[in-house]
C-alpha atoms as a PDB file:
ATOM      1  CA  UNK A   1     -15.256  -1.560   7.433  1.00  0.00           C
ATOM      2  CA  UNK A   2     -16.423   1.113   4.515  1.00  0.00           C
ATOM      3  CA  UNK A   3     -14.542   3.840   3.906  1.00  0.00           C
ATOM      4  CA  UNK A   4     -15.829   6.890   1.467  1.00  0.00           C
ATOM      5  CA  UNK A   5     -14.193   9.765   0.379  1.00  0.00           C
ATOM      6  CA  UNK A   6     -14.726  12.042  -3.283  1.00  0.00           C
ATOM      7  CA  UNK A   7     -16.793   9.185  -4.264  1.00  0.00           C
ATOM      8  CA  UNK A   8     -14.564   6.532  -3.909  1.00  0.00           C
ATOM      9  CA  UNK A   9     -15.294   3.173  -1.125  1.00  0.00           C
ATOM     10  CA  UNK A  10     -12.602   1.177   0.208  1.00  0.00           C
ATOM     11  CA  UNK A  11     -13.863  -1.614   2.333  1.00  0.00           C
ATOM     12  CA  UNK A  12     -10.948  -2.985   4.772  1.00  0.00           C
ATOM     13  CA  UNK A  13     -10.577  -5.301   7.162  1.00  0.00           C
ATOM     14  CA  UNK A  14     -11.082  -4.006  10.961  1.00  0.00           C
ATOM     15  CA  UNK A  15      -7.617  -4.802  12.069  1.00  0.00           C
ATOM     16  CA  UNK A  16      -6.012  -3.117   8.610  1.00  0.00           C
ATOM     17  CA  UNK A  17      -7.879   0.515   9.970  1.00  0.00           C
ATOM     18  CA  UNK A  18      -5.874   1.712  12.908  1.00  0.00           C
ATOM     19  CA  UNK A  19      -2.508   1.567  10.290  1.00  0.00           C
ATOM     20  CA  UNK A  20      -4.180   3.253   7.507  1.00  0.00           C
ATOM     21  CA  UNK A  21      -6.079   5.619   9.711  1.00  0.00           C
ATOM     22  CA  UNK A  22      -4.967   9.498   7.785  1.00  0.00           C
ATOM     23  CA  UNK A  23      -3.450   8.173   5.532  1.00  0.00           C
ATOM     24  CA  UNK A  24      -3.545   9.525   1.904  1.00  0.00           C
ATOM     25  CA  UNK A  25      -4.618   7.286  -0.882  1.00  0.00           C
ATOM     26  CA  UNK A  26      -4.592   7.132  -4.874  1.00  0.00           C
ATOM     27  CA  UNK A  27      -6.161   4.709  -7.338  1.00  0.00           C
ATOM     28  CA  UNK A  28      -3.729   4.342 -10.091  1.00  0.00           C
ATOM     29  CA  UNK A  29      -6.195   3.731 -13.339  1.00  0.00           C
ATOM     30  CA  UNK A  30      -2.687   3.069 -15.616  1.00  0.00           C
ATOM     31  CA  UNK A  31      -1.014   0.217 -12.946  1.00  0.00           C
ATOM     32  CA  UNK A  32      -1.281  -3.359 -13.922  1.00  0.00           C
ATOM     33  CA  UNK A  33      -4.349  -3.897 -12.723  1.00  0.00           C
ATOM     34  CA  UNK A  34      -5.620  -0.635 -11.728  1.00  0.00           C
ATOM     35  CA  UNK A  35      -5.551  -0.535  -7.866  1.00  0.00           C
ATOM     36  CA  UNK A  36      -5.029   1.379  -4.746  1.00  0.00           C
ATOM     37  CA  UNK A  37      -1.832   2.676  -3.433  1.00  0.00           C
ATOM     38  CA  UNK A  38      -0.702   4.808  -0.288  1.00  0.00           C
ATOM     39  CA  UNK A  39       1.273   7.662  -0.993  1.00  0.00           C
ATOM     40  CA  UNK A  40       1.531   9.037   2.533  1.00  0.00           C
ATOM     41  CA  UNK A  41       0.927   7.349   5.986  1.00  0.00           C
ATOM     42  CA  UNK A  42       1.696   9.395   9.118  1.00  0.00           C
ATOM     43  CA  UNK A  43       1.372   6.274  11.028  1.00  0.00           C
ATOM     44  CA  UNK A  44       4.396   5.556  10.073  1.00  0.00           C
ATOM     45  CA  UNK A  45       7.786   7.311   9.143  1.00  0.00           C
ATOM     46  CA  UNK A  46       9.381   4.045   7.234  1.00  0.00           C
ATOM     47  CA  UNK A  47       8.715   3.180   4.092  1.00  0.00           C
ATOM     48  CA  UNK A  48       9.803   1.497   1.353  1.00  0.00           C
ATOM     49  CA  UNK A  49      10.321   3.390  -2.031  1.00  0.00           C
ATOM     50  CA  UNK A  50       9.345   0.342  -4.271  1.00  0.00           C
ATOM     51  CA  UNK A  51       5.958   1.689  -2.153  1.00  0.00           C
ATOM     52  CA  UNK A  52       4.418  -2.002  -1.540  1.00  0.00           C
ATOM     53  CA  UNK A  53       5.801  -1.792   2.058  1.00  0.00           C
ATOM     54  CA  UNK A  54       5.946   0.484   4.888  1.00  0.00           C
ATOM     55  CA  UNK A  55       6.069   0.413   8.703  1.00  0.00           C
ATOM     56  CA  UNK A  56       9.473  -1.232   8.412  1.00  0.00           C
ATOM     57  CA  UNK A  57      12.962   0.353   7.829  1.00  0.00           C
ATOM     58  CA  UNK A  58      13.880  -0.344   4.392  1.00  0.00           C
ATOM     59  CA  UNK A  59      16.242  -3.414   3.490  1.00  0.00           C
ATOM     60  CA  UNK A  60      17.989  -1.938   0.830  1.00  0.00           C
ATOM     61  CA  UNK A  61      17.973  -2.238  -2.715  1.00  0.00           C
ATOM     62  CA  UNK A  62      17.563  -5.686  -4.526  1.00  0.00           C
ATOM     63  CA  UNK A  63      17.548  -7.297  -0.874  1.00  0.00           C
ATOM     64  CA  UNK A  64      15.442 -10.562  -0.505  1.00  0.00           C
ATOM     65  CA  UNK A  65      13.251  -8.481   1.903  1.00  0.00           C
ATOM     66  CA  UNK A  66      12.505  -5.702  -0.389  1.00  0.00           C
ATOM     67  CA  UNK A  67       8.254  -6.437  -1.705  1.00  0.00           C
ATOM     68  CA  UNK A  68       9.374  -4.956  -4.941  1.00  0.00           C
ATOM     69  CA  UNK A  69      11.222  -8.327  -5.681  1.00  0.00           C
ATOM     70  CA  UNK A  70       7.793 -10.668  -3.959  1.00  0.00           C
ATOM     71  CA  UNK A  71       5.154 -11.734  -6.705  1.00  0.00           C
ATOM     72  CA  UNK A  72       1.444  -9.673  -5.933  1.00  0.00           C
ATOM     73  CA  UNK A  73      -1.114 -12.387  -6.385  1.00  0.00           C
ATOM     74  CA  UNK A  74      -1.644 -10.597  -9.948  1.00  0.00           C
ATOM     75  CA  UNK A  75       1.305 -11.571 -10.974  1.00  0.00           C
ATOM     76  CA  UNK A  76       0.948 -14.908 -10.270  1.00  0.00           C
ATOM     77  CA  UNK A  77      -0.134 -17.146 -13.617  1.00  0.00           C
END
């Protein structure tokens, strides 16, 4: 599925739409790599504030839940 908006397309998977669907996104030119990131869903009230997670209450802090501690695959070697 394509997505456009103030020149920008997102392609996502069909299943990823309905969870996404309003919400608000950024591309972050200065992260490591550059990438896309939600800043708001109203899908969802739960979310994370290491902001790799949401739709899930949040573990707490340094937890092995937490995504902030989980290697992205860019951090991988």
């Amino acid at each position: 599925m394509v997505v456009e908006a103030s020149g920008a397309r997102v392609l996502l998977e069909p299943e990823v739409y309905p969870v996404l669907k309003g919400s608000r996104l950024d591309y972050g030119p200065a992260l490591k790599p550059p990438r896309f990131r939600v800043l708001r869903n109203p899908n969802t009230p739960q979310k994370c504030p290491c902001g790799r997670s949401f739709g899930r209450p949040y573990p707490g802090r340094k937890s092995p839940q937490c995504q902030a501690y989980r290697p992205m695959p860019w951090d991988e070697p």
